[in-house]
Protein backbone atom coordinates (compact mmCIF):
# COMPACT_ATOMS: atom_id res chain seq x y z
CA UNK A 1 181.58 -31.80 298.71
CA UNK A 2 178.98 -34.11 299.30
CA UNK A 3 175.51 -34.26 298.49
CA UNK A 4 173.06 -32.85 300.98
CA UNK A 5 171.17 -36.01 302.47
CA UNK A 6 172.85 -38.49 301.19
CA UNK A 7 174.56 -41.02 303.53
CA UNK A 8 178.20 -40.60 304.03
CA UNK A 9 179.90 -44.43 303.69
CA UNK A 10 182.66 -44.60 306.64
CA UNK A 11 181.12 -42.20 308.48
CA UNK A 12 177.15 -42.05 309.09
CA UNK A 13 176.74 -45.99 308.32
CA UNK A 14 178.69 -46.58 311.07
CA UNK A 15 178.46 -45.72 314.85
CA UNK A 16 181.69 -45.39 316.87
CA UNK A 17 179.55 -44.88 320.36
CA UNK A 18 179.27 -47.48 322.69
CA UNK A 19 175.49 -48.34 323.13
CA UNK A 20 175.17 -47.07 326.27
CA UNK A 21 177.23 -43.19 325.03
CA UNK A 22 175.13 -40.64 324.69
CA UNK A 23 174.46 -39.66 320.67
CA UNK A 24 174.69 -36.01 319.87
CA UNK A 25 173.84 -34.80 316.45
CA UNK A 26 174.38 -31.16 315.06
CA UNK A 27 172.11 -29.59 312.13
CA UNK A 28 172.75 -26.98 311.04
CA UNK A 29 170.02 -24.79 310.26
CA UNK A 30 170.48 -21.54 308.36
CA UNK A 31 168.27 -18.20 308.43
CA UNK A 32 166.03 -18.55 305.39
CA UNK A 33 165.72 -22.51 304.64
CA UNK A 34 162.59 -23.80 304.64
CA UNK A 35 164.35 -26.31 307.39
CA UNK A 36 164.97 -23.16 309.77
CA UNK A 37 161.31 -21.89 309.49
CA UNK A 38 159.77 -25.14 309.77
CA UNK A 39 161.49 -25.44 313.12
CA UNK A 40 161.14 -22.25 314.49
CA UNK A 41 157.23 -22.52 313.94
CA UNK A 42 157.11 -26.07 315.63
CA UNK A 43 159.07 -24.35 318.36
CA UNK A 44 156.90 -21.78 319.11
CA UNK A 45 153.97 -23.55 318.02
CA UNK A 46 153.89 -26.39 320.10
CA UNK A 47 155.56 -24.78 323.02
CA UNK A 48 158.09 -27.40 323.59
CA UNK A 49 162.22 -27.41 322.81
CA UNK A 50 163.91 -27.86 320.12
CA UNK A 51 164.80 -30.85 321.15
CA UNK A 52 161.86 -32.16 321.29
CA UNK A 53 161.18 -31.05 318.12
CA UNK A 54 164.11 -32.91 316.64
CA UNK A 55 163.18 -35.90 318.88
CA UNK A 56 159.55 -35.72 317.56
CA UNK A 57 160.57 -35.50 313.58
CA UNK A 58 162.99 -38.18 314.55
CA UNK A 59 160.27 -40.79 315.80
CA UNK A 60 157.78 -39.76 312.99
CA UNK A 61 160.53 -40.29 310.38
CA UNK A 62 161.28 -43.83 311.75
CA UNK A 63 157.87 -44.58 311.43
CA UNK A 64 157.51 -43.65 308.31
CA UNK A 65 160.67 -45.52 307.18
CA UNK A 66 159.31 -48.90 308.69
CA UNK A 67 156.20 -48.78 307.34
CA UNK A 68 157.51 -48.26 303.90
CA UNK A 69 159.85 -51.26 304.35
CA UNK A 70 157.32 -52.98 305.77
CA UNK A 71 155.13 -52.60 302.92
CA UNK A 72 158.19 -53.48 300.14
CA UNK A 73 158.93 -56.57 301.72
CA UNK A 74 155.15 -57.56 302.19
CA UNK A 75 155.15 -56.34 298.13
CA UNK A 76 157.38 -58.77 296.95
């Protein structure tokens, strides 16, 4: 089994879609994980989809992510 989070070589590295296909990802999110209450409160929280939630986490992930290899390659 492999390890929660960690890419999958062969499988997530690559993407079979065309770049114009539509990309539909499925998590999982179990009753009691911290992942499943987090997104029920954004849900109902912010009064928008869960969707949008994922698409919101997405876009705040990739900016974290670029800023952090922003600032390694600017380190050295």
């Amino acid at each position: 089994m492999a390890t929660r989070g960690v890419q999958q070589n062969g499988r997530t590295d690559l993407f079979r879609q065309k770049q114009n296909e539509t990309v539909r990802p499925s998590v999982p999110l179990r009753p009691g994980t911290p992942e499943r209450t987090a997104y029920e409160e954004l849900v109902a929280g912010m009064g928008v989809s869960g969707a949008e939630v994922v698409r919101t986490a997405l876009l705040e992930l990739h900016k974290t992510w670029k800023a952090r290899r922003s600032a390694l390659k600017e380190a050295g």
